[in-house]
PDB file of N, CA and C in Angstrom:
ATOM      1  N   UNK A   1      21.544 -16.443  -8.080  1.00  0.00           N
ATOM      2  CA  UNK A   1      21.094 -15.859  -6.838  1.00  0.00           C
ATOM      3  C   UNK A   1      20.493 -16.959  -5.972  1.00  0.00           C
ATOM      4  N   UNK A   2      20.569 -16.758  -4.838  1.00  0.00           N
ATOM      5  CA  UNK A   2      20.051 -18.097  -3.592  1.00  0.00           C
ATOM      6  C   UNK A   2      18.948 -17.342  -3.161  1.00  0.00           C
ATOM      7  N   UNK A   3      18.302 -18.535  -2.703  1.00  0.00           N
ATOM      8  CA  UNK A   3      16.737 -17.603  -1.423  1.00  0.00           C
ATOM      9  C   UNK A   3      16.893 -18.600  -0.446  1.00  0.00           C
ATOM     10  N   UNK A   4      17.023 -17.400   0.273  1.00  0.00           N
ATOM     11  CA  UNK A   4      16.546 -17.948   1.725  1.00  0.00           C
ATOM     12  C   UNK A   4      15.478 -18.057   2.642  1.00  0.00           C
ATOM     13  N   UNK A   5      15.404 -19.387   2.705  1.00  0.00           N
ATOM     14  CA  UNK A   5      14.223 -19.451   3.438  1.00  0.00           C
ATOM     15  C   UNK A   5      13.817 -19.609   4.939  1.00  0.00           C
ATOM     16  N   UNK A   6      12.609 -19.075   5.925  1.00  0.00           N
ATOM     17  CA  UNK A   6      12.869 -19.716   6.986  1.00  0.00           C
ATOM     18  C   UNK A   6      11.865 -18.437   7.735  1.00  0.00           C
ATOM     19  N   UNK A   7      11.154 -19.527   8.982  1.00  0.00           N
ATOM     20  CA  UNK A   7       9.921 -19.069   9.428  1.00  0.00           C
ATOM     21  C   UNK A   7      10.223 -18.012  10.066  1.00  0.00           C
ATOM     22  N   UNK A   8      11.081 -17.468  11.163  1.00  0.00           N
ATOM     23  CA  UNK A   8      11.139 -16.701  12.135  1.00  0.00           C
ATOM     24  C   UNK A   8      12.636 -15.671  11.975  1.00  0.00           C
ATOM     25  N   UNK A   9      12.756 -14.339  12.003  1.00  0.00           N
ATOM     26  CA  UNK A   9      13.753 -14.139  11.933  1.00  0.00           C
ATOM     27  C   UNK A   9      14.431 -13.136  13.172  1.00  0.00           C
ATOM     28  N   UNK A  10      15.230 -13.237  13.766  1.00  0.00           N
ATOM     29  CA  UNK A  10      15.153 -12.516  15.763  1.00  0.00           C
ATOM     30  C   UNK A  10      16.569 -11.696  15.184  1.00  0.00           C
ATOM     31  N   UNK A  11      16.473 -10.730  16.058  1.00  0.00           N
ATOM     32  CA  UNK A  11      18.022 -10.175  16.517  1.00  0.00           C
ATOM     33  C   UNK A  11      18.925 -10.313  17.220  1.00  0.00           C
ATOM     34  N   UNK A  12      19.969 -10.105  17.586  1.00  0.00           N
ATOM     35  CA  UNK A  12      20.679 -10.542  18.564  1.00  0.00           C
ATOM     36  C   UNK A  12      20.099 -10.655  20.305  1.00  0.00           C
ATOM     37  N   UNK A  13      19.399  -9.715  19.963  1.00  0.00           N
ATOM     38  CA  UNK A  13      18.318 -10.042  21.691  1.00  0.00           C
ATOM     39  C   UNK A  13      17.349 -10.513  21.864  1.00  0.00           C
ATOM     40  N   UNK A  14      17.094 -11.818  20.678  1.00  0.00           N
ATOM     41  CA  UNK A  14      16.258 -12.018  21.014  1.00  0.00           C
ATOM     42  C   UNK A  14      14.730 -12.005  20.318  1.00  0.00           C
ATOM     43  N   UNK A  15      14.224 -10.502  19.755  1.00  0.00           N
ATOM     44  CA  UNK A  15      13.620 -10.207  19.760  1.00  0.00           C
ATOM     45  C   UNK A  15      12.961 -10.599  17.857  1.00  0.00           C
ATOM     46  N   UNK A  16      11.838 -10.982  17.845  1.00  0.00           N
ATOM     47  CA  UNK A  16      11.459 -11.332  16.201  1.00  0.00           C
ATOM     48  C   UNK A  16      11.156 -10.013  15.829  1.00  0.00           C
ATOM     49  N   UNK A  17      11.754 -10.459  14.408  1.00  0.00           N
ATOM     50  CA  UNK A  17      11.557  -8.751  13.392  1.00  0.00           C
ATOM     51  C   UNK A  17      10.491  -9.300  12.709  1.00  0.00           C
ATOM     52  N   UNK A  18       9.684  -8.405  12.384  1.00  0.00           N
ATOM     53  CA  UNK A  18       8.849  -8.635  11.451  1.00  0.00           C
ATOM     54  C   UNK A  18       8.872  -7.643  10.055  1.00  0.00           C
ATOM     55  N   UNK A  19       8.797  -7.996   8.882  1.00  0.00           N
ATOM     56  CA  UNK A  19       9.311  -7.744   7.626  1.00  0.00           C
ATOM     57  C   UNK A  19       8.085  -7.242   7.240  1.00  0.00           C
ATOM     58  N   UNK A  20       8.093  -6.179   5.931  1.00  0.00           N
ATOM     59  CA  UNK A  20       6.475  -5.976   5.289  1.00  0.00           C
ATOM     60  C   UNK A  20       6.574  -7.142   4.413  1.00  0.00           C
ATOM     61  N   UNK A  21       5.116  -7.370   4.200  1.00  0.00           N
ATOM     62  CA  UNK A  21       4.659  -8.351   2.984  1.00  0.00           C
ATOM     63  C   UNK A  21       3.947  -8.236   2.252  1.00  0.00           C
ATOM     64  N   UNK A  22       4.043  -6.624   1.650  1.00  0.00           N
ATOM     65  CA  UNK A  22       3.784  -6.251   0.635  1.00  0.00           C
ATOM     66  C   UNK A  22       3.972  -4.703   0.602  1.00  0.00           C
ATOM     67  N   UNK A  23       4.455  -4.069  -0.624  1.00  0.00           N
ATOM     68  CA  UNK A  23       4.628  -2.655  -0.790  1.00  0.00           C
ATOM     69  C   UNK A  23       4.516  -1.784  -2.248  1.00  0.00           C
ATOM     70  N   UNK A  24       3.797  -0.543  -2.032  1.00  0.00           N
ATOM     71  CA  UNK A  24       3.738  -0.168  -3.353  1.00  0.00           C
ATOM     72  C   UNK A  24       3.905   1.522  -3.573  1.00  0.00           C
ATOM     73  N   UNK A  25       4.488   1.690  -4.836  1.00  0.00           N
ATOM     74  CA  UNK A  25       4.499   3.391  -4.861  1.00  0.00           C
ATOM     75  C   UNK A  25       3.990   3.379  -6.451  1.00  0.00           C
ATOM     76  N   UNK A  26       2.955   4.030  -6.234  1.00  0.00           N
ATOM     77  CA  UNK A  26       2.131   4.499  -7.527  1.00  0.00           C
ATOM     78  C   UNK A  26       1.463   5.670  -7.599  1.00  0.00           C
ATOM     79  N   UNK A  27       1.268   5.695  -8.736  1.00  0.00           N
ATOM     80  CA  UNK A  27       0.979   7.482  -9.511  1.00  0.00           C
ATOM     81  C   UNK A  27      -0.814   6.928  -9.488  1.00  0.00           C
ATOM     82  N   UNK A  28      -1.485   8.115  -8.981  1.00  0.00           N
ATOM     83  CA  UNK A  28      -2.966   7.879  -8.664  1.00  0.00           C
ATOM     84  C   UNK A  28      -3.926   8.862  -9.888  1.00  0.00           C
ATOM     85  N   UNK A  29      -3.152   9.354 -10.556  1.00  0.00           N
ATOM     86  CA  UNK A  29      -3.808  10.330 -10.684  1.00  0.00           C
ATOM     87  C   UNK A  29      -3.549  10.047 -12.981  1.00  0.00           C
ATOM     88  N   UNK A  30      -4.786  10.536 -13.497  1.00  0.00           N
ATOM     89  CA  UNK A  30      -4.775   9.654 -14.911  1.00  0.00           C
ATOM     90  C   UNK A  30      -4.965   8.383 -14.871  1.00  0.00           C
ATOM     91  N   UNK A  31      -3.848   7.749 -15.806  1.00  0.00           N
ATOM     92  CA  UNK A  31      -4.360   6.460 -15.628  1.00  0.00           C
ATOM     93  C   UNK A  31      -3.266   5.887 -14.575  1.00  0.00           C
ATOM     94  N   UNK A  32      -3.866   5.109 -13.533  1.00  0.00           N
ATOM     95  CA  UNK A  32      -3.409   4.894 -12.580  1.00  0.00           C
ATOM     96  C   UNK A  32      -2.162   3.446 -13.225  1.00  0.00           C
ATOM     97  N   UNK A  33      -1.195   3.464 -12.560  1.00  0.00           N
ATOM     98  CA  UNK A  33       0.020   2.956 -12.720  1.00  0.00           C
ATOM     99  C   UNK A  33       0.980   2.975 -11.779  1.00  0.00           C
ATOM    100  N   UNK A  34       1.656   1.675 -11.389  1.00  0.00           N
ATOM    101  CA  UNK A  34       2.638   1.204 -10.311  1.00  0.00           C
ATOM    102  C   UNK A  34       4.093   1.578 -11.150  1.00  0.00           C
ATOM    103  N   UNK A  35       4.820   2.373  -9.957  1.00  0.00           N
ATOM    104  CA  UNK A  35       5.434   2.639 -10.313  1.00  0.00           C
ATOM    105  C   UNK A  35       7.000   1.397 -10.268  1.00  0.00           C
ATOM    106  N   UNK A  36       6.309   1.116  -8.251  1.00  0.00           N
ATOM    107  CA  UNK A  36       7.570  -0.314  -8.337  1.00  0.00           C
ATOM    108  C   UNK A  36       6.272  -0.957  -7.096  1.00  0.00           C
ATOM    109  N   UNK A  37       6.866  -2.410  -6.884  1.00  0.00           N
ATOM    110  CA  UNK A  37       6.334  -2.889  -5.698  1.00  0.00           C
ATOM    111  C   UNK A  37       6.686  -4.216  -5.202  1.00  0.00           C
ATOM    112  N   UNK A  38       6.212  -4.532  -4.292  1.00  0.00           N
ATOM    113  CA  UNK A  38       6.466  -5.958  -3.999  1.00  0.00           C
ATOM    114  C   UNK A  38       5.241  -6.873  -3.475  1.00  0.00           C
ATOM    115  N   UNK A  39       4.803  -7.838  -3.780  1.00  0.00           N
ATOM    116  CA  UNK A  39       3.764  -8.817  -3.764  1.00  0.00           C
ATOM    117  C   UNK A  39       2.975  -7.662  -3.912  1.00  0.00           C
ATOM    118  N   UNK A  40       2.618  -7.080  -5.357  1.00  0.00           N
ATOM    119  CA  UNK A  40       1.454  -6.254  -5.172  1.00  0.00           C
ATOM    120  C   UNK A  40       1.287  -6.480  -6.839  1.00  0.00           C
ATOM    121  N   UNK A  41       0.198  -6.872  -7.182  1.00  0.00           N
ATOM    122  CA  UNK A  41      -0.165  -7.614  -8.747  1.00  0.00           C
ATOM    123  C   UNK A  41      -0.851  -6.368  -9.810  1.00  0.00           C
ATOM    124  N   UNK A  42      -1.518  -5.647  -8.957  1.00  0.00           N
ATOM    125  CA  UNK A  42      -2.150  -4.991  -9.502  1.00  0.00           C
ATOM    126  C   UNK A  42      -3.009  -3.345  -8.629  1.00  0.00           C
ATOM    127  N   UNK A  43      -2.669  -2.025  -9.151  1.00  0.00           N
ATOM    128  CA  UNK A  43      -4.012  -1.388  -8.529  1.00  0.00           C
ATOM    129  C   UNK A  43      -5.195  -1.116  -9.271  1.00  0.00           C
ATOM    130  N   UNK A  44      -6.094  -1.418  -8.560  1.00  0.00           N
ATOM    131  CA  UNK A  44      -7.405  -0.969  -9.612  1.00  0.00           C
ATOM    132  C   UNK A  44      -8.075   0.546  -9.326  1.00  0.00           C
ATOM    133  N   UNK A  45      -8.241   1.265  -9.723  1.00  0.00           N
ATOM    134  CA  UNK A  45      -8.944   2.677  -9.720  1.00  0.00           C
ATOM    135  C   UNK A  45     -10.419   2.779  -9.703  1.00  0.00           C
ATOM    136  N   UNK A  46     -11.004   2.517  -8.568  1.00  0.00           N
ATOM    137  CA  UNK A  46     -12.274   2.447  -8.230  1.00  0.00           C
ATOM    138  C   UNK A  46     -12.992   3.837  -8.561  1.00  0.00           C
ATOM    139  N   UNK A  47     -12.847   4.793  -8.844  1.00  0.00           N
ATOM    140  CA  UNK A  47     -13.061   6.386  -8.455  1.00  0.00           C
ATOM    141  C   UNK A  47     -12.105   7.431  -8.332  1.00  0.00           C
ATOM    142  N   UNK A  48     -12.752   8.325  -8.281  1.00  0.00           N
ATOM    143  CA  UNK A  48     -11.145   9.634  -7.323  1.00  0.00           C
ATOM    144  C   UNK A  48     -11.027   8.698  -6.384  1.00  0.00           C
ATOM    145  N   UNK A  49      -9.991   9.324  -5.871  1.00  0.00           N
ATOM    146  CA  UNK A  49      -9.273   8.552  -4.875  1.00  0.00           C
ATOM    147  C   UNK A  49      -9.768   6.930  -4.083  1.00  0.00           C
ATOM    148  N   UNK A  50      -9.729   6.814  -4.759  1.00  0.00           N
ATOM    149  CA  UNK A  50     -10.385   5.562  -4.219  1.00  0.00           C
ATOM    150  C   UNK A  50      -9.837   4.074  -5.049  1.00  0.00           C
ATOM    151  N   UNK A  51      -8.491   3.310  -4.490  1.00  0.00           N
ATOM    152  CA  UNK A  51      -7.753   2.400  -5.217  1.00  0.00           C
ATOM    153  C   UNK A  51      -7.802   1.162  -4.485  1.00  0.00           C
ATOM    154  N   UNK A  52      -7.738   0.137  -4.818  1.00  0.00           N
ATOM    155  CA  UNK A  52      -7.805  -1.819  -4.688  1.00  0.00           C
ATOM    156  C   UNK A  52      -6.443  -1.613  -5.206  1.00  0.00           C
ATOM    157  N   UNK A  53      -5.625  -2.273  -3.946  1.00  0.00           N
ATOM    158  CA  UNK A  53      -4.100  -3.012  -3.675  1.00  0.00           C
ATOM    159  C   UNK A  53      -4.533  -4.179  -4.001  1.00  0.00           C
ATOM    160  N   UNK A  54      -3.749  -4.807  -4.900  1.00  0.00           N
ATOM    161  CA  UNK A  54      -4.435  -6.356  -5.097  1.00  0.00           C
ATOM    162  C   UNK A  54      -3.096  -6.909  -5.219  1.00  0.00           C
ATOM    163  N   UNK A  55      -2.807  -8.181  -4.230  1.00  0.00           N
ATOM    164  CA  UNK A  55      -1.697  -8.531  -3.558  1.00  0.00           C
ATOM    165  C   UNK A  55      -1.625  -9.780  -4.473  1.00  0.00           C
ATOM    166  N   UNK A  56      -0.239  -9.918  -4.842  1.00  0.00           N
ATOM    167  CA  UNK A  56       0.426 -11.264  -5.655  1.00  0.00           C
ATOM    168  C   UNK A  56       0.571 -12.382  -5.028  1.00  0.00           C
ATOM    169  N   UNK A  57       0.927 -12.600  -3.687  1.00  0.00           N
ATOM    170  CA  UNK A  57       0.486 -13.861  -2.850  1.00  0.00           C
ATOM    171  C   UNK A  57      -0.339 -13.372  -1.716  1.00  0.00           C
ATOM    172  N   UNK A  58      -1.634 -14.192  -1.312  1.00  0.00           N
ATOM    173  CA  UNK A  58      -2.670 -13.315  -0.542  1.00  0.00           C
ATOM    174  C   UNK A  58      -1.829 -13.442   0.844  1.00  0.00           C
ATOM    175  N   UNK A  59      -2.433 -12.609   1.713  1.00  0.00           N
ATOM    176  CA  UNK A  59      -1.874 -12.577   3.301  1.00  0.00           C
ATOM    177  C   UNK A  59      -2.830 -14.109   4.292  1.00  0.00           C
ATOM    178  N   UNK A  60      -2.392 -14.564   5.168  1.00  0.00           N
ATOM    179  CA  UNK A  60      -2.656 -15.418   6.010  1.00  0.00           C
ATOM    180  C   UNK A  60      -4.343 -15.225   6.574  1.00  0.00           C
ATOM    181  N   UNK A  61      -4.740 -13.611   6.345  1.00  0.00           N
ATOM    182  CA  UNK A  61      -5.951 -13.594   6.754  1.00  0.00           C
ATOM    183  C   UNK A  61      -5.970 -11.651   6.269  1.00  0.00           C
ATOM    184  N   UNK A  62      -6.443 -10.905   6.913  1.00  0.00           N
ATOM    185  CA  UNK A  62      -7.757  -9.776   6.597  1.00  0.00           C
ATOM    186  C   UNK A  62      -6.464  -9.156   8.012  1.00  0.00           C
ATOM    187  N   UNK A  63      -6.033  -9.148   8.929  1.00  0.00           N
ATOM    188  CA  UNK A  63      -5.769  -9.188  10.340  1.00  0.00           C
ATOM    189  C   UNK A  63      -3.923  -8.479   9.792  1.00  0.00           C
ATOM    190  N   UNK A  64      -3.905  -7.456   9.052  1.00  0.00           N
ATOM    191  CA  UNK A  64      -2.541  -7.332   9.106  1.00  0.00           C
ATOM    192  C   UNK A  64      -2.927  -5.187   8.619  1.00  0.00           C
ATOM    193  N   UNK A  65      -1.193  -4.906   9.148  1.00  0.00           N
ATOM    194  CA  UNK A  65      -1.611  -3.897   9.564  1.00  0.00           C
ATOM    195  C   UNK A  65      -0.769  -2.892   7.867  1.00  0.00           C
ATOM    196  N   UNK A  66      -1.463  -1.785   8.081  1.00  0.00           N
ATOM    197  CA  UNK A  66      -1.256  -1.068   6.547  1.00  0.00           C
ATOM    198  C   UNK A  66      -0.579   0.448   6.803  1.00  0.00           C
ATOM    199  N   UNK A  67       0.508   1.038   6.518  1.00  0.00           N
ATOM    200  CA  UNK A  67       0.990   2.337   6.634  1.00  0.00           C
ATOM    201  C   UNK A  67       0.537   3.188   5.004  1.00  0.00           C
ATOM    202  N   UNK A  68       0.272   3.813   4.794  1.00  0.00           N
ATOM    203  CA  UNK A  68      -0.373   4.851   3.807  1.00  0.00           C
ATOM    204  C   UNK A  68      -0.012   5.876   3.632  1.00  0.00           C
ATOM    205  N   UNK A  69       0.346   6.968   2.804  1.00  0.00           N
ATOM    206  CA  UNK A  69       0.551   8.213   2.699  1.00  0.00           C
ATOM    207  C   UNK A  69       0.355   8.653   1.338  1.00  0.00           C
ATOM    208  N   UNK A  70      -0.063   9.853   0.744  1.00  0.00           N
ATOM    209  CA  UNK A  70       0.447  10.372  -0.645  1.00  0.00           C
ATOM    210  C   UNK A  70       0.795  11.625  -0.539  1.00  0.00           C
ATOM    211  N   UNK A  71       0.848  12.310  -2.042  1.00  0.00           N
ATOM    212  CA  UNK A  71       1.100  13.710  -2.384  1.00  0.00           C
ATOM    213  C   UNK A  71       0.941  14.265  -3.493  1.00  0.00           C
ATOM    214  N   UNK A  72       0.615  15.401  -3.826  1.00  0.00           N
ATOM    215  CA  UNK A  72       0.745  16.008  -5.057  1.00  0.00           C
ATOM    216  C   UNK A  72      -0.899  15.695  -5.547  1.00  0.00           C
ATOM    217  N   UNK A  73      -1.367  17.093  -5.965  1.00  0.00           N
ATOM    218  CA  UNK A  73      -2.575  17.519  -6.351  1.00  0.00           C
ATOM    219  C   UNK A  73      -2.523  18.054  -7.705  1.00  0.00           C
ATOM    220  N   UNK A  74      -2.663  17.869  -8.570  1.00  0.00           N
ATOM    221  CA  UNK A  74      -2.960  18.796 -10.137  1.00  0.00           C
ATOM    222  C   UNK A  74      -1.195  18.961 -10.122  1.00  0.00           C
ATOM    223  N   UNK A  75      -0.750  17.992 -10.554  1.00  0.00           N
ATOM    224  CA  UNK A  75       1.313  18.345 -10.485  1.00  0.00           C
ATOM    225  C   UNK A  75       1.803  18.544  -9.363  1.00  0.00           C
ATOM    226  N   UNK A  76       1.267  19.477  -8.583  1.00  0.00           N
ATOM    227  CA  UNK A  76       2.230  20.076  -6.994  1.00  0.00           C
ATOM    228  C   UNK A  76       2.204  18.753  -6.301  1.00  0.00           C
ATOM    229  N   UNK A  77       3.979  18.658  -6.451  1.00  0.00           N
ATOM    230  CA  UNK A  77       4.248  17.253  -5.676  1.00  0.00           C
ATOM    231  C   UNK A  77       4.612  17.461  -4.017  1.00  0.00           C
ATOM    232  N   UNK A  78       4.559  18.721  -3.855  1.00  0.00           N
ATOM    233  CA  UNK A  78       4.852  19.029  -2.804  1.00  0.00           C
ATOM    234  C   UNK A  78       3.250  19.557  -1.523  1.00  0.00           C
ATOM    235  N   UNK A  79       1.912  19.097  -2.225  1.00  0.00           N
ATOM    236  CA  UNK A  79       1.388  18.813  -1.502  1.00  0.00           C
ATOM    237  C   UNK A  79       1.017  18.011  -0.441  1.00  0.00           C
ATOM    238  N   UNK A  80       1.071  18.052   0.908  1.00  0.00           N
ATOM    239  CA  UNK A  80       0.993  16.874   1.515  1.00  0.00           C
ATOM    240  C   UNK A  80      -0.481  16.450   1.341  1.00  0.00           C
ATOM    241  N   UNK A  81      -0.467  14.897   1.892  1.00  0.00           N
ATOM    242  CA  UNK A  81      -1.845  14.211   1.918  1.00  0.00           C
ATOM    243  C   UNK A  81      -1.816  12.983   2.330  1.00  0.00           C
ATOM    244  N   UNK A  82      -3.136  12.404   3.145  1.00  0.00           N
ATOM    245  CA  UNK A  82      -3.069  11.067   3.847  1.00  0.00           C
ATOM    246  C   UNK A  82      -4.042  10.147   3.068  1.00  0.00           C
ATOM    247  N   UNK A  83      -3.705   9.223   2.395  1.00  0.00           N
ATOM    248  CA  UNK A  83      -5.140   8.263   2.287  1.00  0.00           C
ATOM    249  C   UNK A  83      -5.743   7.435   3.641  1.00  0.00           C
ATOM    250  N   UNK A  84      -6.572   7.480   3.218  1.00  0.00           N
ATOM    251  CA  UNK A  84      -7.481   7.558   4.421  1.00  0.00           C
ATOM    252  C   UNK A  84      -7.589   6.071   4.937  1.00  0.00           C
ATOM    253  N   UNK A  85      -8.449   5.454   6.184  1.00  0.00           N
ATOM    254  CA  UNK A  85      -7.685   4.040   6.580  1.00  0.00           C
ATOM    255  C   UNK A  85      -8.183   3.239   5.658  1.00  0.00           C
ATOM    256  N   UNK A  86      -7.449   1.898   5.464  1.00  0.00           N
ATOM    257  CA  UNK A  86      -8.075   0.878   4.446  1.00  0.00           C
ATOM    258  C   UNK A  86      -9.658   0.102   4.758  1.00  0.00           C
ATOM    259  N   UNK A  87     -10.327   0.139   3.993  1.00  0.00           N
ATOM    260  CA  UNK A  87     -11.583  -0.580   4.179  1.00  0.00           C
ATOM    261  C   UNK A  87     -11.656  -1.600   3.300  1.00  0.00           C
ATOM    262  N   UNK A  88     -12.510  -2.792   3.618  1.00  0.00           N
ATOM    263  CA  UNK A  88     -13.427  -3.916   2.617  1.00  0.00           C
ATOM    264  C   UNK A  88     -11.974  -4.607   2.521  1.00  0.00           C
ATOM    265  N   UNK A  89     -10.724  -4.783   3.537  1.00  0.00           N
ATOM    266  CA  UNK A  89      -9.634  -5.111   3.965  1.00  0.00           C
ATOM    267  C   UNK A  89      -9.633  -7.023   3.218  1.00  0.00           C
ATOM    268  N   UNK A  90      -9.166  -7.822   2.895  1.00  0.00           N
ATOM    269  CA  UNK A  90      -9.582  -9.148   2.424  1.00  0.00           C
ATOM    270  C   UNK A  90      -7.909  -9.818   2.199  1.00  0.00           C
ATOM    271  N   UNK A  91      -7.523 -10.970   2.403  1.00  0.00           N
ATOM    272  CA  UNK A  91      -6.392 -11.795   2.456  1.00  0.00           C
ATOM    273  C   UNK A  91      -5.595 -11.069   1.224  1.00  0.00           C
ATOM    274  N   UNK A  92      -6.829 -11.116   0.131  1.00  0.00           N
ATOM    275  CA  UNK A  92      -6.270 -10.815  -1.358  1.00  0.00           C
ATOM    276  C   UNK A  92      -5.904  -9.382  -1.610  1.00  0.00           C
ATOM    277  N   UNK A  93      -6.881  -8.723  -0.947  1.00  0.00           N
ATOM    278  CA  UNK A  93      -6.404  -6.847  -1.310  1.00  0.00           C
ATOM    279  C   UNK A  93      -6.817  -6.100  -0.019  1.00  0.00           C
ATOM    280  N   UNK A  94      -6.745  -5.131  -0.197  1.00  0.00           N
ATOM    281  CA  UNK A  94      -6.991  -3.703   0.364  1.00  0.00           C
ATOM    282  C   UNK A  94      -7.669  -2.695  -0.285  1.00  0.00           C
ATOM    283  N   UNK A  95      -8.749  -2.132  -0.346  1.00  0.00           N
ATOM    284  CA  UNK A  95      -9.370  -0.773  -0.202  1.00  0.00           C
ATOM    285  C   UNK A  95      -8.570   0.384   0.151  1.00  0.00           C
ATOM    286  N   UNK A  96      -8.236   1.746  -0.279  1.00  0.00           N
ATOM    287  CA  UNK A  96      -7.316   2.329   0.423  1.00  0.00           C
ATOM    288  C   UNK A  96      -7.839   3.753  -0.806  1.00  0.00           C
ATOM    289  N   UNK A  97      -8.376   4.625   0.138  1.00  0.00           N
ATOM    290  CA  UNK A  97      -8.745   6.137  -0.366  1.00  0.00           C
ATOM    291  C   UNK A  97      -7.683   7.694  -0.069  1.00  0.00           C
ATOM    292  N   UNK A  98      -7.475   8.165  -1.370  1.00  0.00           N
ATOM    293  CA  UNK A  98      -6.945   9.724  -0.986  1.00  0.00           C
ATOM    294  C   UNK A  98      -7.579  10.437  -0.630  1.00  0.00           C
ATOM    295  N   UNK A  99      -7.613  11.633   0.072  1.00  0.00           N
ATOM    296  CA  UNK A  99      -8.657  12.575   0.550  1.00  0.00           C
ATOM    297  C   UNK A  99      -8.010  13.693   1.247  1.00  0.00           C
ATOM    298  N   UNK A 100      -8.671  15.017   0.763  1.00  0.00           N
ATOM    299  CA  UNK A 100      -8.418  16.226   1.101  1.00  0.00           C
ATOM    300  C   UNK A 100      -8.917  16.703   1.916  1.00  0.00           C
ATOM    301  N   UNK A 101      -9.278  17.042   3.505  1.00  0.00           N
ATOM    302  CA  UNK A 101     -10.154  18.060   3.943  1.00  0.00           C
ATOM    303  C   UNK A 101     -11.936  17.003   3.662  1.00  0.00           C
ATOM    304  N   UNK A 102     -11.732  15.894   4.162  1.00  0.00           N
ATOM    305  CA  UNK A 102     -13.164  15.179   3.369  1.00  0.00           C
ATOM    306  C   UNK A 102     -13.611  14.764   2.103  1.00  0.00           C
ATOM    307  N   UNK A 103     -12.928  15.449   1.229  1.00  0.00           N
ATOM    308  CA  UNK A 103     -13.250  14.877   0.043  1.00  0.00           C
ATOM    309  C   UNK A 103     -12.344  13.886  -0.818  1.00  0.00           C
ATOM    310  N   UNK A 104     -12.619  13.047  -1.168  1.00  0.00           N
ATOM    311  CA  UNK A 104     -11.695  12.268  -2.149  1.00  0.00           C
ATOM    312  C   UNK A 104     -10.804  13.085  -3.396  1.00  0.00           C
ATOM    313  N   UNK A 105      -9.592  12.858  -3.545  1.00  0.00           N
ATOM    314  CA  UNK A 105      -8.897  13.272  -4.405  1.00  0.00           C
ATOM    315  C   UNK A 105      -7.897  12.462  -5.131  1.00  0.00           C
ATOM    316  N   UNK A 106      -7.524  12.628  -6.854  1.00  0.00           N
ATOM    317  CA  UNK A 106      -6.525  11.417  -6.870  1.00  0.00           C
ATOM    318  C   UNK A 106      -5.338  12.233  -6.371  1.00  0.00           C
ATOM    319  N   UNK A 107      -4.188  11.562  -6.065  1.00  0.00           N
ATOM    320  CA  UNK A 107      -2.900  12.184  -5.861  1.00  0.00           C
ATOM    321  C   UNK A 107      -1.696  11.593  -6.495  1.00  0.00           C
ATOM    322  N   UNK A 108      -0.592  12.417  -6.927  1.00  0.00           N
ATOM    323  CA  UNK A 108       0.263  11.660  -8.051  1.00  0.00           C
ATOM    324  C   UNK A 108       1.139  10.449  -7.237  1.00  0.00           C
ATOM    325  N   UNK A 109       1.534  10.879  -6.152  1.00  0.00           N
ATOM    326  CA  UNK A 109       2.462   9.763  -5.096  1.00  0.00           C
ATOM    327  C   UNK A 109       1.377   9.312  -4.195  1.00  0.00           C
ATOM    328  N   UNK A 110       1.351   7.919  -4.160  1.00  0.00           N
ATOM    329  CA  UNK A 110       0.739   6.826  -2.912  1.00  0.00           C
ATOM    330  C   UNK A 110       1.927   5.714  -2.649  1.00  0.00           C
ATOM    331  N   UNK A 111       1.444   5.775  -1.482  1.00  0.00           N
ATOM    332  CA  UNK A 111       3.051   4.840  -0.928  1.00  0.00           C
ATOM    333  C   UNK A 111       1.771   4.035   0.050  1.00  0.00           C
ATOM    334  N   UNK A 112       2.057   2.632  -0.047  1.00  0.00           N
ATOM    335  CA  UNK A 112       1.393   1.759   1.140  1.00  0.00           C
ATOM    336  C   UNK A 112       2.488   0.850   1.331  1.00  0.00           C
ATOM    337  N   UNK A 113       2.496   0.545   2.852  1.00  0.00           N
ATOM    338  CA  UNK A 113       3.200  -0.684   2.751  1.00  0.00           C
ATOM    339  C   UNK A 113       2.621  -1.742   4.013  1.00  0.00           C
ATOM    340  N   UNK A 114       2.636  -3.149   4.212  1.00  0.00           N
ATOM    341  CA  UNK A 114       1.791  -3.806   4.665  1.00  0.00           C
ATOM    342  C   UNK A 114       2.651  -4.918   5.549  1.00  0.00           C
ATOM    343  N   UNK A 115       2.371  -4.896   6.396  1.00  0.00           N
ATOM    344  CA  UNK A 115       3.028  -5.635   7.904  1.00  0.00           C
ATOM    345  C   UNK A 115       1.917  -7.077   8.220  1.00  0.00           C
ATOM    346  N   UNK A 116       2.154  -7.928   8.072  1.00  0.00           N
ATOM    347  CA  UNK A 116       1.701  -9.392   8.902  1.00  0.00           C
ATOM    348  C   UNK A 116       2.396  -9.824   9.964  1.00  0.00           C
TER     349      UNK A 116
END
């Protein structure tokens, strides 16, 4: 397999794409476990809902932006649910909480993915 390398990548108009640089889908709920990901080393389980993204090569700085979502409460995967925005944000990880109606909850699906 080849890698390719190279700073900037544009479209035909022009315009630079920007790629995520880092992504993860994990089960929140028991013992917490990644299911797949990319530059993502580890989650740690701070609490209910409450998980540390801990990134395999750190980001350029704290200054990059995070999409979030989960689901599924006690099995029902068909609950919806948002984790809530990332805090205590750092090159190396992310902070990143589930929550119901205000309260923290674990949830079986968390999906983050992370834009520089």
């Amino acid at each position: 397999m080849s890698t390719l390398k190279t700073n900037t990548i544009k479209n035909t108009d022009d315009v630079e794409m920007y790629l995520a640089k880092a992504w993860v889908n994990f089960n929140g709920t028991g013992t917490v476990a990644i299911r797949a990901a990319g530059n993502v080393s580890s989650i740690t389980d701070n609490g209910t809902g409450d998980y540390t993204v801990n990134f395999t090569t750190a980001m350029a700085d704290a200054d990059f932006a995070i999409t979030i979502t989960s689901g599924g409460v006690s099995g029902n995967t068909t609950t919806a649910g948002t984790l809530g925005n990332p805090i205590n944000s750092s090159s190396a990880s992310v902070v990143i909480g589930s929550s119901s109606s205000d309260t923290k909850v674990d949830r079986a699906f968390n999906y983050a993915t992370i834009f520089r």
